[in-house]
PDB file of N, CA and C in Angstrom:
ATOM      1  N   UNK A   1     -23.932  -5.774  38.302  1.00  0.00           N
ATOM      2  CA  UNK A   1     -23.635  -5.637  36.899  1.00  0.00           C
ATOM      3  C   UNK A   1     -23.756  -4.157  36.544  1.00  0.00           C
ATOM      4  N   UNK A   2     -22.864  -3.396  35.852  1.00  0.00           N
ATOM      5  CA  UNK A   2     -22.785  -2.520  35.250  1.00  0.00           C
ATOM      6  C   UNK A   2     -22.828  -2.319  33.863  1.00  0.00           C
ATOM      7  N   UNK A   3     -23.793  -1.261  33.642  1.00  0.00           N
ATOM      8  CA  UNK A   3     -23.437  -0.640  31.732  1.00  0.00           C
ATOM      9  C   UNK A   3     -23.364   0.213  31.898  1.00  0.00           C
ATOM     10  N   UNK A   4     -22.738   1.130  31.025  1.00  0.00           N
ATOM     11  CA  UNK A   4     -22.039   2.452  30.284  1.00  0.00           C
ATOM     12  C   UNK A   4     -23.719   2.762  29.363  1.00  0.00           C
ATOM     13  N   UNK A   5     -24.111   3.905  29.373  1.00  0.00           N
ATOM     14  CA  UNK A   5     -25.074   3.911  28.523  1.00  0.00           C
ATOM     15  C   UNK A   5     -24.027   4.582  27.054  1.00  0.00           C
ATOM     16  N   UNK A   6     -25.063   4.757  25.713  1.00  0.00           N
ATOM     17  CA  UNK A   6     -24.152   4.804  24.747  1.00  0.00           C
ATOM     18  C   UNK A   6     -23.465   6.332  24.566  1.00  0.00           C
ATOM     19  N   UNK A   7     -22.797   6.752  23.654  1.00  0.00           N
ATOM     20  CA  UNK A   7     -22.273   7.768  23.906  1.00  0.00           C
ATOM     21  C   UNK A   7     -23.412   8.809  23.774  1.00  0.00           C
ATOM     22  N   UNK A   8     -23.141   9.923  24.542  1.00  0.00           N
ATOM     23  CA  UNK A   8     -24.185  11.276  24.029  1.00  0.00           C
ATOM     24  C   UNK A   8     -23.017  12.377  23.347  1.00  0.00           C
ATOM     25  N   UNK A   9     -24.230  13.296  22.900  1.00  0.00           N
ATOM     26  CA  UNK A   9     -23.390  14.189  21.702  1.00  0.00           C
ATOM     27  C   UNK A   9     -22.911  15.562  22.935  1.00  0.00           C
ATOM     28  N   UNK A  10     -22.151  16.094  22.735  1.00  0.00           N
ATOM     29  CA  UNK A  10     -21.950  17.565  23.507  1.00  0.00           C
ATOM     30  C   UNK A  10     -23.234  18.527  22.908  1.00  0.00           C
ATOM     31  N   UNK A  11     -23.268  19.476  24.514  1.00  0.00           N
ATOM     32  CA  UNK A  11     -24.201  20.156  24.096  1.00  0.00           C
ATOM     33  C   UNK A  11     -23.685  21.268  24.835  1.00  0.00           C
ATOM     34  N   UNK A  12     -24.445  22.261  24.602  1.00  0.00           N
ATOM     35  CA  UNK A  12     -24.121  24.067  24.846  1.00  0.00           C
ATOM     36  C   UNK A  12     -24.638  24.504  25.732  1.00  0.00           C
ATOM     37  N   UNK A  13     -23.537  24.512  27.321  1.00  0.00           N
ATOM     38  CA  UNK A  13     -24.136  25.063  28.913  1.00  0.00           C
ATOM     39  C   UNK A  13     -23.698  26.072  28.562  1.00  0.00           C
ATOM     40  N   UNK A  14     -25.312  27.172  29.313  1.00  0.00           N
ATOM     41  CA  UNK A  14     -24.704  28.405  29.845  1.00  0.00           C
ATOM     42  C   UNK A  14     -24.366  28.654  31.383  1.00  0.00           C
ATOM     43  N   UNK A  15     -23.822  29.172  31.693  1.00  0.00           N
ATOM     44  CA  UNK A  15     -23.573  29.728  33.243  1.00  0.00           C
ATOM     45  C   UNK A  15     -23.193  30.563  33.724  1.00  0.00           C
ATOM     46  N   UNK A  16     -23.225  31.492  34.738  1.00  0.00           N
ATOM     47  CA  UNK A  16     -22.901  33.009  35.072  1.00  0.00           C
ATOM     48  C   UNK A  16     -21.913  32.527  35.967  1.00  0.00           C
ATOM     49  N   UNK A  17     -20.863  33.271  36.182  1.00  0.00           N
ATOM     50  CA  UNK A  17     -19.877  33.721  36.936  1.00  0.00           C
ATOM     51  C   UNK A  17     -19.236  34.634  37.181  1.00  0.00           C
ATOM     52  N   UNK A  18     -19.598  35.259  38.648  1.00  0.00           N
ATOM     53  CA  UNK A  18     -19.730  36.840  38.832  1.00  0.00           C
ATOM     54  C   UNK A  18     -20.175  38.034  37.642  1.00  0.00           C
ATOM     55  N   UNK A  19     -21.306  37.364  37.591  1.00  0.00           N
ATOM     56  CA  UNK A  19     -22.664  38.144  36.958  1.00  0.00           C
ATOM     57  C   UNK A  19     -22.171  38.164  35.451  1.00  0.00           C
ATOM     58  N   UNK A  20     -21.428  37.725  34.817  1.00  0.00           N
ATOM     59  CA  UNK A  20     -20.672  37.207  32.978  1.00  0.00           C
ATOM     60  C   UNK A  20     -21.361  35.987  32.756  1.00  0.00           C
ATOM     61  N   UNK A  21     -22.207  35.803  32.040  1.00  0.00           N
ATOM     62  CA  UNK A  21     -22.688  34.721  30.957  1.00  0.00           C
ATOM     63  C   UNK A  21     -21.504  33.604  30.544  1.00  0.00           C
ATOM     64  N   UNK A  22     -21.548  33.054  30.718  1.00  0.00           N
ATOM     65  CA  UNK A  22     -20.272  32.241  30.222  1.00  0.00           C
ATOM     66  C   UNK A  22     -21.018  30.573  29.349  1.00  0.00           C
ATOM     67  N   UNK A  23     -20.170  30.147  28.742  1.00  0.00           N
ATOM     68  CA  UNK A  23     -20.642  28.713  28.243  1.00  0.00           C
ATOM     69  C   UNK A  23     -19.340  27.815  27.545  1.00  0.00           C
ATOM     70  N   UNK A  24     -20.019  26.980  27.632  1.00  0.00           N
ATOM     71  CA  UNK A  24     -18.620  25.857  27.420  1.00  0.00           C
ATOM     72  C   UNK A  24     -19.648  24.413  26.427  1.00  0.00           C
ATOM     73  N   UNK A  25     -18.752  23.937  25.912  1.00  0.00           N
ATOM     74  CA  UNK A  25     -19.356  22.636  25.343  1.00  0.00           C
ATOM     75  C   UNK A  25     -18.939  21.399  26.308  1.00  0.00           C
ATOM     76  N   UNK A  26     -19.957  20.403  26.861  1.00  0.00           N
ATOM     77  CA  UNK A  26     -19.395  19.522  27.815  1.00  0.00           C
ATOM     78  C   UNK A  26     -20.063  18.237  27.251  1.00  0.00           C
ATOM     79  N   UNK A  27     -20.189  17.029  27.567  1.00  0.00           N
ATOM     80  CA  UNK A  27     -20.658  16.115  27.140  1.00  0.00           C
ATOM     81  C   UNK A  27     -21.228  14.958  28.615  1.00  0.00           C
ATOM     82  N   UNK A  28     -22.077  14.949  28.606  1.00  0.00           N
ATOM     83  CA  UNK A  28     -23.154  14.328  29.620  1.00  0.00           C
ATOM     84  C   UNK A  28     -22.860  12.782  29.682  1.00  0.00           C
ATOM     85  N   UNK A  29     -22.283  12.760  31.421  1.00  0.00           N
ATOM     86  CA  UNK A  29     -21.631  11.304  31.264  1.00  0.00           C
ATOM     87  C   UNK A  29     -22.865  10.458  32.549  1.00  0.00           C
ATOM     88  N   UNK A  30     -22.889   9.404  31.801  1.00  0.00           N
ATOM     89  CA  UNK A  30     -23.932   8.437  32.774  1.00  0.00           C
ATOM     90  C   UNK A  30     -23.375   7.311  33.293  1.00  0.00           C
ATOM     91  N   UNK A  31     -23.815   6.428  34.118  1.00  0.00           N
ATOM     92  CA  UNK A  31     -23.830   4.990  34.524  1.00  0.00           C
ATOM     93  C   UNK A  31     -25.131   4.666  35.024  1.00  0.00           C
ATOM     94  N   UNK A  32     -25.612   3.489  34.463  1.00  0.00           N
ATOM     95  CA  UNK A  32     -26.389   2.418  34.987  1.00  0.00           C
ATOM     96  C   UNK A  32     -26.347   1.093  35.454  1.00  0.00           C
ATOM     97  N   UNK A  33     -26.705   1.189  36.630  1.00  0.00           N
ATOM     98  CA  UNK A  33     -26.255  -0.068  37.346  1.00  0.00           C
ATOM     99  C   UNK A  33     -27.751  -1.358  36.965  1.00  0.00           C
ATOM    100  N   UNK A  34     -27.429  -2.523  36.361  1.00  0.00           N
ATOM    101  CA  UNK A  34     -28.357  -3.175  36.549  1.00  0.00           C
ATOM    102  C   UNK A  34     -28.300  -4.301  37.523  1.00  0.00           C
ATOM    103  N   UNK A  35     -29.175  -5.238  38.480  1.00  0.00           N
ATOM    104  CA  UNK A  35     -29.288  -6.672  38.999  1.00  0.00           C
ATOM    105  C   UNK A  35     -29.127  -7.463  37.717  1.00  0.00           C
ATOM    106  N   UNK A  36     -28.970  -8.972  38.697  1.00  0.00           N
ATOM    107  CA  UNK A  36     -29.239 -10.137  38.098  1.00  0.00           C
ATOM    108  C   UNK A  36     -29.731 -10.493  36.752  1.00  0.00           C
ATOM    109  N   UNK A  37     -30.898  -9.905  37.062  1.00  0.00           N
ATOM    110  CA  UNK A  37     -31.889 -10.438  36.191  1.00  0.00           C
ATOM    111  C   UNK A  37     -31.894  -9.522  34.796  1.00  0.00           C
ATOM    112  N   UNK A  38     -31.380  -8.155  34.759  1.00  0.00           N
ATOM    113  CA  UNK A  38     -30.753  -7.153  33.745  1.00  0.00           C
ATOM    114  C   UNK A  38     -32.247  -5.837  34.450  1.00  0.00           C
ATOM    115  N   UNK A  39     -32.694  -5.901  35.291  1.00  0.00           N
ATOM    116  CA  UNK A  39     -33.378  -4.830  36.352  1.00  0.00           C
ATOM    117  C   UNK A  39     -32.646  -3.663  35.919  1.00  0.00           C
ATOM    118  N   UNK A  40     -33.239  -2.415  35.711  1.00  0.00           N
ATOM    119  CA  UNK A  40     -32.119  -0.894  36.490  1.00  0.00           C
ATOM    120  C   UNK A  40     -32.450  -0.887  37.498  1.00  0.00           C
ATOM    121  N   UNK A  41     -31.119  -0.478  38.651  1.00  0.00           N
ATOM    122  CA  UNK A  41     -31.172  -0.781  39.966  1.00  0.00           C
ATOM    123  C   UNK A  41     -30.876   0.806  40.034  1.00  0.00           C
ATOM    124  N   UNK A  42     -30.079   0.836  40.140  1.00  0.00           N
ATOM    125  CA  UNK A  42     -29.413   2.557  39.530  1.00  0.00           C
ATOM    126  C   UNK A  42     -28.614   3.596  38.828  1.00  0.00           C
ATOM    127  N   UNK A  43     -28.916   4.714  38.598  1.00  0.00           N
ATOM    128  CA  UNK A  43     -28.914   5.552  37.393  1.00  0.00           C
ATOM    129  C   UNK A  43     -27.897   6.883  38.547  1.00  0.00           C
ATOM    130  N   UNK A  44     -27.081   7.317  37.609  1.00  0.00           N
ATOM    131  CA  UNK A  44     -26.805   8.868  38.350  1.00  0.00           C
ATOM    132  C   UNK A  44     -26.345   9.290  36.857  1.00  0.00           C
ATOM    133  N   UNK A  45     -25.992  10.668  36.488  1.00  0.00           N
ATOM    134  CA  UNK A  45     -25.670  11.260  35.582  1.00  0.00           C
ATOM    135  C   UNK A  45     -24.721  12.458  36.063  1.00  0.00           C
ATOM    136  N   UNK A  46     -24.045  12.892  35.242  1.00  0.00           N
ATOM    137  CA  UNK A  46     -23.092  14.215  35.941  1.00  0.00           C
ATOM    138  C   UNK A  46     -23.780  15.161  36.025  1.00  0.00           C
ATOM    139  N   UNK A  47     -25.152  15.393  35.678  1.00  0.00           N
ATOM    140  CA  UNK A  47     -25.822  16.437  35.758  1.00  0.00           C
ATOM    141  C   UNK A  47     -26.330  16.481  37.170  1.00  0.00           C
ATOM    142  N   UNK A  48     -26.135  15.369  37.802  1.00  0.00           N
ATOM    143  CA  UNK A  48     -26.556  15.194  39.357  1.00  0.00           C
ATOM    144  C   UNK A  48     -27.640  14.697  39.310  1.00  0.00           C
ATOM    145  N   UNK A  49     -28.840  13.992  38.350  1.00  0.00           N
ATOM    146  CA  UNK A  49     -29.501  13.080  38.433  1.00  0.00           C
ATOM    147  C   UNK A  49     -29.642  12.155  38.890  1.00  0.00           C
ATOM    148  N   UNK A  50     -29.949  11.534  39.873  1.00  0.00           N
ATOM    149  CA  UNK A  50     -30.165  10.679  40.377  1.00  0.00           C
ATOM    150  C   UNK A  50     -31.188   9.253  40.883  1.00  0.00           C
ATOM    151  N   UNK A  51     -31.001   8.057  40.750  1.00  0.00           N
ATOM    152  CA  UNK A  51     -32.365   7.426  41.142  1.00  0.00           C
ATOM    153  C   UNK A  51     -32.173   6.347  41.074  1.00  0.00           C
ATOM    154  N   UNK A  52     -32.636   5.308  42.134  1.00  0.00           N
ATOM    155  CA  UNK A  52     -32.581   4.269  42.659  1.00  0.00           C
ATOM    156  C   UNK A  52     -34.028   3.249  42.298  1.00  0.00           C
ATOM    157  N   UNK A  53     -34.176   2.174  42.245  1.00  0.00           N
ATOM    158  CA  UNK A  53     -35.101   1.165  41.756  1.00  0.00           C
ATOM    159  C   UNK A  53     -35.128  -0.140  42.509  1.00  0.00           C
ATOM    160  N   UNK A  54     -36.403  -0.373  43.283  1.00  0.00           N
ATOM    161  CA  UNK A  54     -36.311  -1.886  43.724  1.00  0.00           C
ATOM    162  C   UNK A  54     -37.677  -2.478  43.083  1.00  0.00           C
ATOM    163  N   UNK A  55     -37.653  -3.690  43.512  1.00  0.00           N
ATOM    164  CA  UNK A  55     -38.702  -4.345  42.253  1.00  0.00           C
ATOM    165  C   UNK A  55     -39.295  -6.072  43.130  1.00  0.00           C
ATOM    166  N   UNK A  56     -40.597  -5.616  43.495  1.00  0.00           N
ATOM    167  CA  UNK A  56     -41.043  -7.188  43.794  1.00  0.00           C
ATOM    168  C   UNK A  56     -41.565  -7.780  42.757  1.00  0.00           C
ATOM    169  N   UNK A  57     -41.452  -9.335  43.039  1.00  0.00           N
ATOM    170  CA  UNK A  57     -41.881 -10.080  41.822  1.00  0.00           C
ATOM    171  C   UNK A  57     -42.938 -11.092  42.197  1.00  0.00           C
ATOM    172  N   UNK A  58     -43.194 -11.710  41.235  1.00  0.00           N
ATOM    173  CA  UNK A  58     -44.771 -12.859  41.399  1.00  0.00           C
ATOM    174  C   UNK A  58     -43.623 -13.952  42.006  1.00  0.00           C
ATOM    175  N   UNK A  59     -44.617 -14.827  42.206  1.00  0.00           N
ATOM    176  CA  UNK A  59     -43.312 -16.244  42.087  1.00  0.00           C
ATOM    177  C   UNK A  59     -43.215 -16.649  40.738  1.00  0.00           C
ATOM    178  N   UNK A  60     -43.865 -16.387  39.708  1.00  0.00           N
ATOM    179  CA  UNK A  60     -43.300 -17.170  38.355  1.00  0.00           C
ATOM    180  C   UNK A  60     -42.048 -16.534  38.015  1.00  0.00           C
ATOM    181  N   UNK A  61     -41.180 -14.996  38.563  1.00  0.00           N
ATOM    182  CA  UNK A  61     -40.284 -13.965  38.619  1.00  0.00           C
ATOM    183  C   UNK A  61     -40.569 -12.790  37.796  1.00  0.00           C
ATOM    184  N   UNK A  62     -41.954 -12.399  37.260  1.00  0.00           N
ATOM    185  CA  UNK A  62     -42.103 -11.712  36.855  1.00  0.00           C
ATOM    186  C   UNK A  62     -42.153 -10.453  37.340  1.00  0.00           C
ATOM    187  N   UNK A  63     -42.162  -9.274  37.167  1.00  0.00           N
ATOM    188  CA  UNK A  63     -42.304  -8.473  37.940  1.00  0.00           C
ATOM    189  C   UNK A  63     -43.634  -8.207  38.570  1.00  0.00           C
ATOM    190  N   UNK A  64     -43.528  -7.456  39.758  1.00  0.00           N
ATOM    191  CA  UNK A  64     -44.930  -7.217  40.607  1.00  0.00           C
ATOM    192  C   UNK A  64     -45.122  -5.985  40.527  1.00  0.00           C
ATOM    193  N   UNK A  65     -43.720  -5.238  40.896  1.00  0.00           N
ATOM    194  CA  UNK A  65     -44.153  -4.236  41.425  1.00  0.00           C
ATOM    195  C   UNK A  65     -42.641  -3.376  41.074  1.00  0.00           C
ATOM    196  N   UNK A  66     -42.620  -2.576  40.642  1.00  0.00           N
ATOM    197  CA  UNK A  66     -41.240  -1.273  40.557  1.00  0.00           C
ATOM    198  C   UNK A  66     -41.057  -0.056  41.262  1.00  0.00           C
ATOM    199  N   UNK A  67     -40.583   0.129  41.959  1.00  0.00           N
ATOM    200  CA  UNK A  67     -40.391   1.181  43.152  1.00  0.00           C
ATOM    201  C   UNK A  67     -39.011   2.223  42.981  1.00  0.00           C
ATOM    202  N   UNK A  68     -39.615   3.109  42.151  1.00  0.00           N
ATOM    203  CA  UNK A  68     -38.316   4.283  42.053  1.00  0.00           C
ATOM    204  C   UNK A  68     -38.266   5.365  43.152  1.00  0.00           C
ATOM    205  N   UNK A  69     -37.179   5.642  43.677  1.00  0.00           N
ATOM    206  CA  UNK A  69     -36.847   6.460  44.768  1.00  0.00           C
ATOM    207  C   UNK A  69     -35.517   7.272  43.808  1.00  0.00           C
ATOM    208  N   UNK A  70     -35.889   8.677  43.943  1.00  0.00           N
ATOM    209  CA  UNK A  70     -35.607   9.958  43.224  1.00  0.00           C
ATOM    210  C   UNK A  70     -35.928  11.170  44.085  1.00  0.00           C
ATOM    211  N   UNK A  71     -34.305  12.013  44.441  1.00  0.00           N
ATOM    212  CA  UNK A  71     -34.424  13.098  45.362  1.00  0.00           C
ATOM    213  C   UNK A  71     -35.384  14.242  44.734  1.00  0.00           C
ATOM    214  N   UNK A  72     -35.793  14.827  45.244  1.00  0.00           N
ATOM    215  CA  UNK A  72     -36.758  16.140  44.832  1.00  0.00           C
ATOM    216  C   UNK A  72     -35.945  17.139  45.331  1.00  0.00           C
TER     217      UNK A  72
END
């Protein structure tokens, strides 16, 4: 299962290119992936964010335990 998170507003990057300051207005695009059960399984963003989620549960299905894995 997939969601779209909701819209975000543009915001104001700076960045150098060959040593000139430069900036642009861009707008920060996401996806979140959820399981079954509506879990986040995983997240990336265009900013290159990234991160993954697994999740043990009791037997009643509650959760036990949430395990995020995120590059450093």
């Amino acid at each position: 299962m997939e969601k779209e998170n909701e819209e975000k507003k543009p915001v104001f990057k700076k960045f150098c290119v060959d040593g000139k300051v430069l900036g642009r207005w861009v707008k920060e695009e996401s996806v979140t992936e959820y399981d079954e059960r509506g879990n986040e399984i995983h997240y990336k963003n265009s900013d290159g964010n990234e991160s993954w989620y697994e999740y043990e549960y009791w037997e009643n299905g509650k959760i036990k335990k949430e395990i995020c894995y995120a590059p450093m």
